[in-house]
C-alpha atoms as a PDB file:
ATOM      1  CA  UNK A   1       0.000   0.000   0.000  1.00  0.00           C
ATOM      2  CA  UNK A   2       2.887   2.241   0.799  1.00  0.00           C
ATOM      3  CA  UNK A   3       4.739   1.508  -2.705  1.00  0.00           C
ATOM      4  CA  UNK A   4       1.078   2.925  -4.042  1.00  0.00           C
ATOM      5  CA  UNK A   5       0.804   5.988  -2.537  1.00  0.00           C
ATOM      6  CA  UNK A   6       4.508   6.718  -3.258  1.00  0.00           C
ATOM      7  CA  UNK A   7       3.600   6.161  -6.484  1.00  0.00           C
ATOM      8  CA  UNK A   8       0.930   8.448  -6.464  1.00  0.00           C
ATOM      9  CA  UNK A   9       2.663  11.256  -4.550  1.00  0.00           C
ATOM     10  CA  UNK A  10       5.571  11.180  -7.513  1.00  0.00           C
ATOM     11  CA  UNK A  11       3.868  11.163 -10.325  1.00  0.00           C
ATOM     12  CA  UNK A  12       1.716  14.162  -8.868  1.00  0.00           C
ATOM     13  CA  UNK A  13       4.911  15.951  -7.979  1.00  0.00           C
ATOM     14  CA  UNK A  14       6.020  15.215 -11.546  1.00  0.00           C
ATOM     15  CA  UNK A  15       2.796  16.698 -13.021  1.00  0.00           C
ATOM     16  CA  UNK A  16       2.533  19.696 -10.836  1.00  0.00           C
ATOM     17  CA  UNK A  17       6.214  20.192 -11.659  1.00  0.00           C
ATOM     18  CA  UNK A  18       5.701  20.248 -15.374  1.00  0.00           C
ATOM     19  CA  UNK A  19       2.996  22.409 -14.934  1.00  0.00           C
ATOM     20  CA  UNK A  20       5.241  25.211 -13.135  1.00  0.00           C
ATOM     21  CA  UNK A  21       7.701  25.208 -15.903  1.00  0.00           C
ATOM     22  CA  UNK A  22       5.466  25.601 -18.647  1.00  0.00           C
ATOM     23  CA  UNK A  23       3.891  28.513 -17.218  1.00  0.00           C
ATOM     24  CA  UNK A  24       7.412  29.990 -16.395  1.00  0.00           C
ATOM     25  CA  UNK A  25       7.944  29.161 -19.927  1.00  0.00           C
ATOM     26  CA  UNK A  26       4.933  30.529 -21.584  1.00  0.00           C
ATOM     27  CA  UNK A  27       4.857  33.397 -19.711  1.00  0.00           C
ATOM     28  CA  UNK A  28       8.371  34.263 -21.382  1.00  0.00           C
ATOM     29  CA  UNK A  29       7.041  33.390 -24.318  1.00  0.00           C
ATOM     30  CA  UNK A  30       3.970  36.017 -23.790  1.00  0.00           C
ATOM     31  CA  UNK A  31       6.777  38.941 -22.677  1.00  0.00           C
ATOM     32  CA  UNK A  32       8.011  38.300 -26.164  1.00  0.00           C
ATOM     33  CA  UNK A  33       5.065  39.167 -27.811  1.00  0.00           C
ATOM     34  CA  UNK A  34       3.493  35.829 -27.935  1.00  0.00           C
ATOM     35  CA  UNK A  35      -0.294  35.344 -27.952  1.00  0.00           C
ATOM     36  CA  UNK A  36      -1.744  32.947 -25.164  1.00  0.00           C
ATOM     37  CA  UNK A  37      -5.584  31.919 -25.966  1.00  0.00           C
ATOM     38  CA  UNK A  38      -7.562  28.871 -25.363  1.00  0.00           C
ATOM     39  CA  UNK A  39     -10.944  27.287 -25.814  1.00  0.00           C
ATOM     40  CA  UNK A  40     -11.729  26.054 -22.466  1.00  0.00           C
ATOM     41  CA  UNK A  41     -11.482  27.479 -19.017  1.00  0.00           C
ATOM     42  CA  UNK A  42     -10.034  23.637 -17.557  1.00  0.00           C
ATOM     43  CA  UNK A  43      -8.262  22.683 -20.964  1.00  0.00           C
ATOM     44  CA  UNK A  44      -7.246  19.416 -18.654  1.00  0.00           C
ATOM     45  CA  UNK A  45     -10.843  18.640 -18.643  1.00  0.00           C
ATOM     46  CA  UNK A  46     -12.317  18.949 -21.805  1.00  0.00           C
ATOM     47  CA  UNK A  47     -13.510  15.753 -24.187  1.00  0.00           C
ATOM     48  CA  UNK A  48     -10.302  13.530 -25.700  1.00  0.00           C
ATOM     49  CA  UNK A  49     -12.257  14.214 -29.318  1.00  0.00           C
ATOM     50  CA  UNK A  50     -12.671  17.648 -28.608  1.00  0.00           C
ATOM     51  CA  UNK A  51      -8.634  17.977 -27.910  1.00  0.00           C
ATOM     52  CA  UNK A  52      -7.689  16.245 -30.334  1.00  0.00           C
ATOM     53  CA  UNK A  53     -10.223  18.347 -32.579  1.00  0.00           C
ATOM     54  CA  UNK A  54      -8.667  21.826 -31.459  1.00  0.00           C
ATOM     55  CA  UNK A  55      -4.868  20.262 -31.673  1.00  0.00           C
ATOM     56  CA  UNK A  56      -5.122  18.875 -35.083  1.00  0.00           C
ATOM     57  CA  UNK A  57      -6.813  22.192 -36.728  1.00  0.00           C
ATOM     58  CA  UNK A  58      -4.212  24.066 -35.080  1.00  0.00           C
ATOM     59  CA  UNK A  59      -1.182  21.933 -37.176  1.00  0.00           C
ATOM     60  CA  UNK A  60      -3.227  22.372 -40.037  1.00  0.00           C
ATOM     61  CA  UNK A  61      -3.952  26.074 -40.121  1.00  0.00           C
ATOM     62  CA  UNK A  62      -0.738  27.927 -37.789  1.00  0.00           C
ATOM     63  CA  UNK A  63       1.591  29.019 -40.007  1.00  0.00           C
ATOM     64  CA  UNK A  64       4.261  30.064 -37.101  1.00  0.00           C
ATOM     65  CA  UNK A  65       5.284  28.365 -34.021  1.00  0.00           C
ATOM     66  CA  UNK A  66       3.269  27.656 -31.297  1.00  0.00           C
ATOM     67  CA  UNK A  67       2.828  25.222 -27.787  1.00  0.00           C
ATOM     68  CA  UNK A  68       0.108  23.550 -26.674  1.00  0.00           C
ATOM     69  CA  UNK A  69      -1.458  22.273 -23.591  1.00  0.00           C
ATOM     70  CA  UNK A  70      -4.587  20.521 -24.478  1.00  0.00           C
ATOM     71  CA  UNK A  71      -6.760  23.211 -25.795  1.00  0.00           C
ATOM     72  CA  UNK A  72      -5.055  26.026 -24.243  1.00  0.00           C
ATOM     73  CA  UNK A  73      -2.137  27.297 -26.692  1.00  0.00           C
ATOM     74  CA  UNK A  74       0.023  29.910 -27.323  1.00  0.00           C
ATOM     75  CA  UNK A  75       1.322  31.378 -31.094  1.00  0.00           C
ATOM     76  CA  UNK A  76       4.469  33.298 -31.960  1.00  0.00           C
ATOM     77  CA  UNK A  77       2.193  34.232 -34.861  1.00  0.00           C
ATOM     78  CA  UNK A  78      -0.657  36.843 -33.972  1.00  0.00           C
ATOM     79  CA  UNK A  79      -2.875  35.574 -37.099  1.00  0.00           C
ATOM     80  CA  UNK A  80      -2.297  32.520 -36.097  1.00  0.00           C
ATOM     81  CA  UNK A  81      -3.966  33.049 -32.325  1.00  0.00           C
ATOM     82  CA  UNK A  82      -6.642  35.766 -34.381  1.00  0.00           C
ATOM     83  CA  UNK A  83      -7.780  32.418 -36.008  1.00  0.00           C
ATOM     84  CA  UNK A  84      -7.872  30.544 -33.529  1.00  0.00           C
ATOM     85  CA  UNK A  85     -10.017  32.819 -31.449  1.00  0.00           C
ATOM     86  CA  UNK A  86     -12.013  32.984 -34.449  1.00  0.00           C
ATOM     87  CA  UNK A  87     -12.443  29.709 -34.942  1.00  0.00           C
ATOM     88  CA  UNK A  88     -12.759  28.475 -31.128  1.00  0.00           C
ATOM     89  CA  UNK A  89     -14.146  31.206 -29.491  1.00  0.00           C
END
């Protein structure tokens, strides 16, 4: 039961950790004139078809760079994040 819970605790740590640094990272990003945007409040939470939806329109359509996290992105390209908007919004 212990090995379990051990188990539990690290992987949480690992998630909560990877969490931190993308939103170090992103917010960089943003002070570089990036464009955060999303479609859901609790991207975490929304439908697997409905992330996979949002994820594979974005490679289709962004013509610059960009990072996702579910359904919550952010584009180097401001088109790129006006279309999204447009499209998800």
């Amino acid at each position: 039961m212990k090995y379990l819970e051990d188990e539990i605790a690290m992987q949480t740590s690992r998630e909560i950790s990877n969490e931190i640094d993308r939103e170090v990272l992103w917010s960089m990003l943003e002070e570089l004139g990036w464009i955060r945007t999303g479609c859901y409040s609790k991207p975490h939470l929304a439908p697997d078809y409905k992330i996979q939806e949002v994820q594979d329109w974005v490679k289709e359509n962004a013509l610059g760079h960009y990072e996702n996290y579910y359904t919550d992105f952010i584009f180097e390209n401001s088109q790129d994040a006006v279309m999204f908007i447009l499209k998800w919004s």
